[in-house]
N, C-alpha and C. Protein backbone atom coordinates (compact mmCIF):
# COMPACT_ATOMS: atom_id res chain seq x y z
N UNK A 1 -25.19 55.95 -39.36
CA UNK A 1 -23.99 56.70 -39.04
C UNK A 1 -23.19 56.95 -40.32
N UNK A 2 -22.59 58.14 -40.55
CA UNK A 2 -22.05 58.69 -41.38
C UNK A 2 -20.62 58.36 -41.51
N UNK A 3 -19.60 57.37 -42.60
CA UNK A 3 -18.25 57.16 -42.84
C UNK A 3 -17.67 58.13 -42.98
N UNK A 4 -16.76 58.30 -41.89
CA UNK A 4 -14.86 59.51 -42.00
C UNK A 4 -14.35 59.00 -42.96
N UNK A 5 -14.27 59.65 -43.79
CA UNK A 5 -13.17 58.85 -44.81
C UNK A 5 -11.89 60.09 -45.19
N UNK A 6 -10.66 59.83 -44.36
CA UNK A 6 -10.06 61.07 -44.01
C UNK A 6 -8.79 60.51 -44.67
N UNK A 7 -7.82 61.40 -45.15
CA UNK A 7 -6.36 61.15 -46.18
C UNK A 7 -5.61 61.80 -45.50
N UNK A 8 -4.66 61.42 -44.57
CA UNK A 8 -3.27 61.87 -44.15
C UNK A 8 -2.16 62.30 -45.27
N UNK A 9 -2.92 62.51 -46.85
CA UNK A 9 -1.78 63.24 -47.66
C UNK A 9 -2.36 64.83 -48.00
N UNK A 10 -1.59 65.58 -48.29
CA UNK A 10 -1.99 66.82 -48.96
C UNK A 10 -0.95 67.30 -50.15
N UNK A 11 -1.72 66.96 -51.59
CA UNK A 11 -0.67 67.15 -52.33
C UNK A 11 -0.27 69.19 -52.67
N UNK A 12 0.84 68.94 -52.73
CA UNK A 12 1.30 70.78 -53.37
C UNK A 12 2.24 70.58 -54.95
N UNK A 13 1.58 71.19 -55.65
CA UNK A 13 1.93 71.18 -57.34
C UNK A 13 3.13 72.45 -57.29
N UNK A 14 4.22 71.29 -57.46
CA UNK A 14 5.16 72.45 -58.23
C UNK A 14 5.91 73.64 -56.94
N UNK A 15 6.01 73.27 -56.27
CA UNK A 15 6.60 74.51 -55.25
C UNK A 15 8.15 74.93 -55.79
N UNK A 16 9.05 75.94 -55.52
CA UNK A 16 9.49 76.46 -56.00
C UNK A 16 11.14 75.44 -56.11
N UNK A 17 11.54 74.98 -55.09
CA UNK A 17 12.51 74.00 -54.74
C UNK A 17 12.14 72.45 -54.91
N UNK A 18 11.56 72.13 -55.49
CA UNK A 18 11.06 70.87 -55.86
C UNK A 18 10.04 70.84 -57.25
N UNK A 19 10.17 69.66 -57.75
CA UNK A 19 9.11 69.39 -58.72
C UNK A 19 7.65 69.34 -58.12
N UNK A 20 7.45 68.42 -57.03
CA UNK A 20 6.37 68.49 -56.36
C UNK A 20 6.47 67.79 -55.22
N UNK A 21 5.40 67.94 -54.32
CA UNK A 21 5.49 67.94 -52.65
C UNK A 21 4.11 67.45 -52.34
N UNK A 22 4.19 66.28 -51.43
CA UNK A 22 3.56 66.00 -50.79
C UNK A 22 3.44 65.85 -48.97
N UNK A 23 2.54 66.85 -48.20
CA UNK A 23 2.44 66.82 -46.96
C UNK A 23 1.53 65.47 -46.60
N UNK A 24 2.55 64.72 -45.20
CA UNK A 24 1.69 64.01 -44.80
C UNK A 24 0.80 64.04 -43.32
N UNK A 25 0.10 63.85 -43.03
CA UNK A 25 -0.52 64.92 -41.39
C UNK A 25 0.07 63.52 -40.71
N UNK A 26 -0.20 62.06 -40.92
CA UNK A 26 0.54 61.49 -40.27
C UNK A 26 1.91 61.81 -39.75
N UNK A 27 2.64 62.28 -40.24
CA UNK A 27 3.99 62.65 -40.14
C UNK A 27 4.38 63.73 -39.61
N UNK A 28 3.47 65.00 -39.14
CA UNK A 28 3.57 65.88 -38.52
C UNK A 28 3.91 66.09 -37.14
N UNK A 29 4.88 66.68 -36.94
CA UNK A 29 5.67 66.91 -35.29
C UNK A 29 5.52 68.22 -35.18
N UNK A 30 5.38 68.31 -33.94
CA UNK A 30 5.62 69.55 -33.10
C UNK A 30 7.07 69.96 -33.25
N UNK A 31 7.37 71.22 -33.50
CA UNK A 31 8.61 72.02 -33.37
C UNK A 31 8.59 73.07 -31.80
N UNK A 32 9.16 72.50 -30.90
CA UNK A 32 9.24 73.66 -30.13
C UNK A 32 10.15 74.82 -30.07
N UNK A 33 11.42 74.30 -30.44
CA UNK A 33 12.56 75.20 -30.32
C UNK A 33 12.82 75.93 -31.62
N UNK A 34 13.62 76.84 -31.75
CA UNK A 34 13.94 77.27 -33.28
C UNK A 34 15.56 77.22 -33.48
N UNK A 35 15.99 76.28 -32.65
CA UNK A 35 16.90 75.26 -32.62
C UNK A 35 17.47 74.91 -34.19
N UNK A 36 18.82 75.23 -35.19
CA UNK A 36 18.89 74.78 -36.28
C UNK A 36 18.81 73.20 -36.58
N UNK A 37 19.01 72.71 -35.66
CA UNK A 37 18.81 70.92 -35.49
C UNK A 37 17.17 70.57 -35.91
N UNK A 38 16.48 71.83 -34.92
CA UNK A 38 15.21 71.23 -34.71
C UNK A 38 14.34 71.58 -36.62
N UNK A 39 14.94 72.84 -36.79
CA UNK A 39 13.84 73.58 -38.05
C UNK A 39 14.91 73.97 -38.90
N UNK A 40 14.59 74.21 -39.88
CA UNK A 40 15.55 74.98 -41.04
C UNK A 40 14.56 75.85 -41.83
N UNK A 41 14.35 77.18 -41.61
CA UNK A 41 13.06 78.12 -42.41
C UNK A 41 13.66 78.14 -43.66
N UNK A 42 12.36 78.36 -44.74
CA UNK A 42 12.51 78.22 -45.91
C UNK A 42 12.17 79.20 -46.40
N UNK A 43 12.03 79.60 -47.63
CA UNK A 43 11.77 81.25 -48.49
C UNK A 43 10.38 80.25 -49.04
N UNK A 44 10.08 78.73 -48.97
CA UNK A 44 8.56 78.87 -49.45
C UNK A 44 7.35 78.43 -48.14
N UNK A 45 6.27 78.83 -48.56
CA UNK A 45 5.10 79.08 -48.27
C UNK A 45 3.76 78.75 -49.33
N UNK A 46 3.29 78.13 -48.11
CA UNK A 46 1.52 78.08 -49.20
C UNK A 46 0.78 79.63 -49.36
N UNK A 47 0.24 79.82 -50.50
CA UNK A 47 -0.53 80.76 -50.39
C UNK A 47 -1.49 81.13 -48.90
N UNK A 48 -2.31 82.13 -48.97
CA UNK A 48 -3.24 82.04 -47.70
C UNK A 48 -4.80 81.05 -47.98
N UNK A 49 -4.81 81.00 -49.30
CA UNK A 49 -5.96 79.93 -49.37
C UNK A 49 -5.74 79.06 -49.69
N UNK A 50 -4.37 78.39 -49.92
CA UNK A 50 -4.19 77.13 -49.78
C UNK A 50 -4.07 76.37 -48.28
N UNK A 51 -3.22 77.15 -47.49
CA UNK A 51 -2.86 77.02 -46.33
C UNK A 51 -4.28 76.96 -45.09
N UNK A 52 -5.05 77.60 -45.94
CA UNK A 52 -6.53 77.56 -45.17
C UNK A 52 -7.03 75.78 -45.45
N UNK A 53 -7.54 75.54 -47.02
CA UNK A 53 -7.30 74.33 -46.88
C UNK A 53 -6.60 73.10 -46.17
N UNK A 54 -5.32 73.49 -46.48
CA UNK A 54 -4.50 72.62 -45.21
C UNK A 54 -4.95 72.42 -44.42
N UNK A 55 -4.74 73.42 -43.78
CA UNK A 55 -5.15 73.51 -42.40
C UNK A 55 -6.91 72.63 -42.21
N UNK A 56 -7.75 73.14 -43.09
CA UNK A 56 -8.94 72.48 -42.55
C UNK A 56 -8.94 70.90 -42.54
N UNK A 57 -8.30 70.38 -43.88
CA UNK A 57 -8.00 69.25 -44.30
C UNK A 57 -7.31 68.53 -42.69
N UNK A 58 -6.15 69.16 -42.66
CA UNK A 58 -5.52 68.44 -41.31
C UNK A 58 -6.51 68.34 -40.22
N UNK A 59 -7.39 69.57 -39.60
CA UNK A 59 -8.06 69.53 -38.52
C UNK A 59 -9.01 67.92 -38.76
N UNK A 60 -9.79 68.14 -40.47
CA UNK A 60 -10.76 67.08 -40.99
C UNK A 60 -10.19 65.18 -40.50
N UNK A 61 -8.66 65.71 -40.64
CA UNK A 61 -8.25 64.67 -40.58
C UNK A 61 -7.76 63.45 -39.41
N UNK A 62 -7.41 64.56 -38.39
CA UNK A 62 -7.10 64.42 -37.08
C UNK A 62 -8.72 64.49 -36.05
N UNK A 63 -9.92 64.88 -36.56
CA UNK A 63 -10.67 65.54 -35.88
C UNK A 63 -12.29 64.55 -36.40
N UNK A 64 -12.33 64.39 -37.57
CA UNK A 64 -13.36 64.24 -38.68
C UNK A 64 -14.48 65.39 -38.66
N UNK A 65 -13.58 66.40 -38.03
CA UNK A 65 -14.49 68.09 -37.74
C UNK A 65 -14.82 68.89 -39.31
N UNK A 66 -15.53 69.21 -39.84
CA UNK A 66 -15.36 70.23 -41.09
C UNK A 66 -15.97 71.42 -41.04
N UNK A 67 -15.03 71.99 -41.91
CA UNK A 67 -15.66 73.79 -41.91
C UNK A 67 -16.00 73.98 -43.12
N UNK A 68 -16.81 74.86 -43.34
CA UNK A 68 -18.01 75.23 -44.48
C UNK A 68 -16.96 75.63 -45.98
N UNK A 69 -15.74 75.85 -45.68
CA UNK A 69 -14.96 76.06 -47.09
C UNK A 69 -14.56 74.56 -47.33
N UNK A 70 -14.12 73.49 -46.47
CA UNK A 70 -13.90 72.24 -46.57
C UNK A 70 -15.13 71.55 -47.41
N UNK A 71 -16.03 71.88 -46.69
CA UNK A 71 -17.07 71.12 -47.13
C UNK A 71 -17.90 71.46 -49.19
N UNK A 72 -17.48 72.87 -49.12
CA UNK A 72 -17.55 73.57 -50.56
C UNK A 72 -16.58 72.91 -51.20
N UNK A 73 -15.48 72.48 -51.16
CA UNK A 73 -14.23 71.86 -51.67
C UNK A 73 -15.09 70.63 -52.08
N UNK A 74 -15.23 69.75 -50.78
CA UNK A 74 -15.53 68.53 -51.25
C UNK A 74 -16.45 68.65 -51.99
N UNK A 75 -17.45 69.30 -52.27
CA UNK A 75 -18.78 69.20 -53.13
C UNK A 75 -18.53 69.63 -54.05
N UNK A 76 -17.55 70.44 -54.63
CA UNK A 76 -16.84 70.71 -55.72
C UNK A 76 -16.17 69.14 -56.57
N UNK A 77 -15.51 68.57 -55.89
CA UNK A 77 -14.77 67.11 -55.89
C UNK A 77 -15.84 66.11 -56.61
N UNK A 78 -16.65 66.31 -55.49
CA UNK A 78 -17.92 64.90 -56.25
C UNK A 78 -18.75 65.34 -57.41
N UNK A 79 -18.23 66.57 -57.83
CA UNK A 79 -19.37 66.98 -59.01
C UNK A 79 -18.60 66.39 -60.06
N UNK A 80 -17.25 67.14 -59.68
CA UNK A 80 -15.99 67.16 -60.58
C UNK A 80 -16.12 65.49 -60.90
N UNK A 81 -15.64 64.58 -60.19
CA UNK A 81 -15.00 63.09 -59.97
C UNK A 81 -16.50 62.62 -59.57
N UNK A 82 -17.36 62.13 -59.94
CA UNK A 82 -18.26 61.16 -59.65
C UNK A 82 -17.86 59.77 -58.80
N UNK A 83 -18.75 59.22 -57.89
CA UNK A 83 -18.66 58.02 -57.84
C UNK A 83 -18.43 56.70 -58.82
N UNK A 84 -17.66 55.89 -59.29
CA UNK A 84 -17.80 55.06 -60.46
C UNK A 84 -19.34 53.88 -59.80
């Protein structure tokens, strides 16, 4: 059997209102209302291929499901970063 080895962080370099940002999927809530209590919209945004990442990353993470750009990422990673 094959080890999940899944990270509830997703780092973001440098966004425009901060030095840097880290998403955690642990920490993620549902917003239903658009309620100012509930949300406060912002002028930033992930690109569309970062946000694709995200997104797969979170599904990977909540799911241990992967999609074929996830999986190009990671094999990118282990070429990059070897096992020690």
């Amino acid at each position: 059997m094959k080890a999940i080895i899944t990270t509830p962080f997703f780092y973001i370099p440098e966004p425009p209102a901060f030095s840097e940002l880290i998403a955690r999927f642990d920490w993620i809530q549902v917003v239903i209302d658009r309620n100012p209590v509930a949300i406060e919209p912002t002028d930033v945004c992930l690109a569309d291929e970062v946000f694709s990442l995200f997104l797969a990353m979170f599904l990977y993470c909540i799911s241990g499901k992967s999609d074929e750009k996830l999986d190009t990422v990671r094999e990118i990673l282990r070429e990059a970063y070897p096992a020690p």
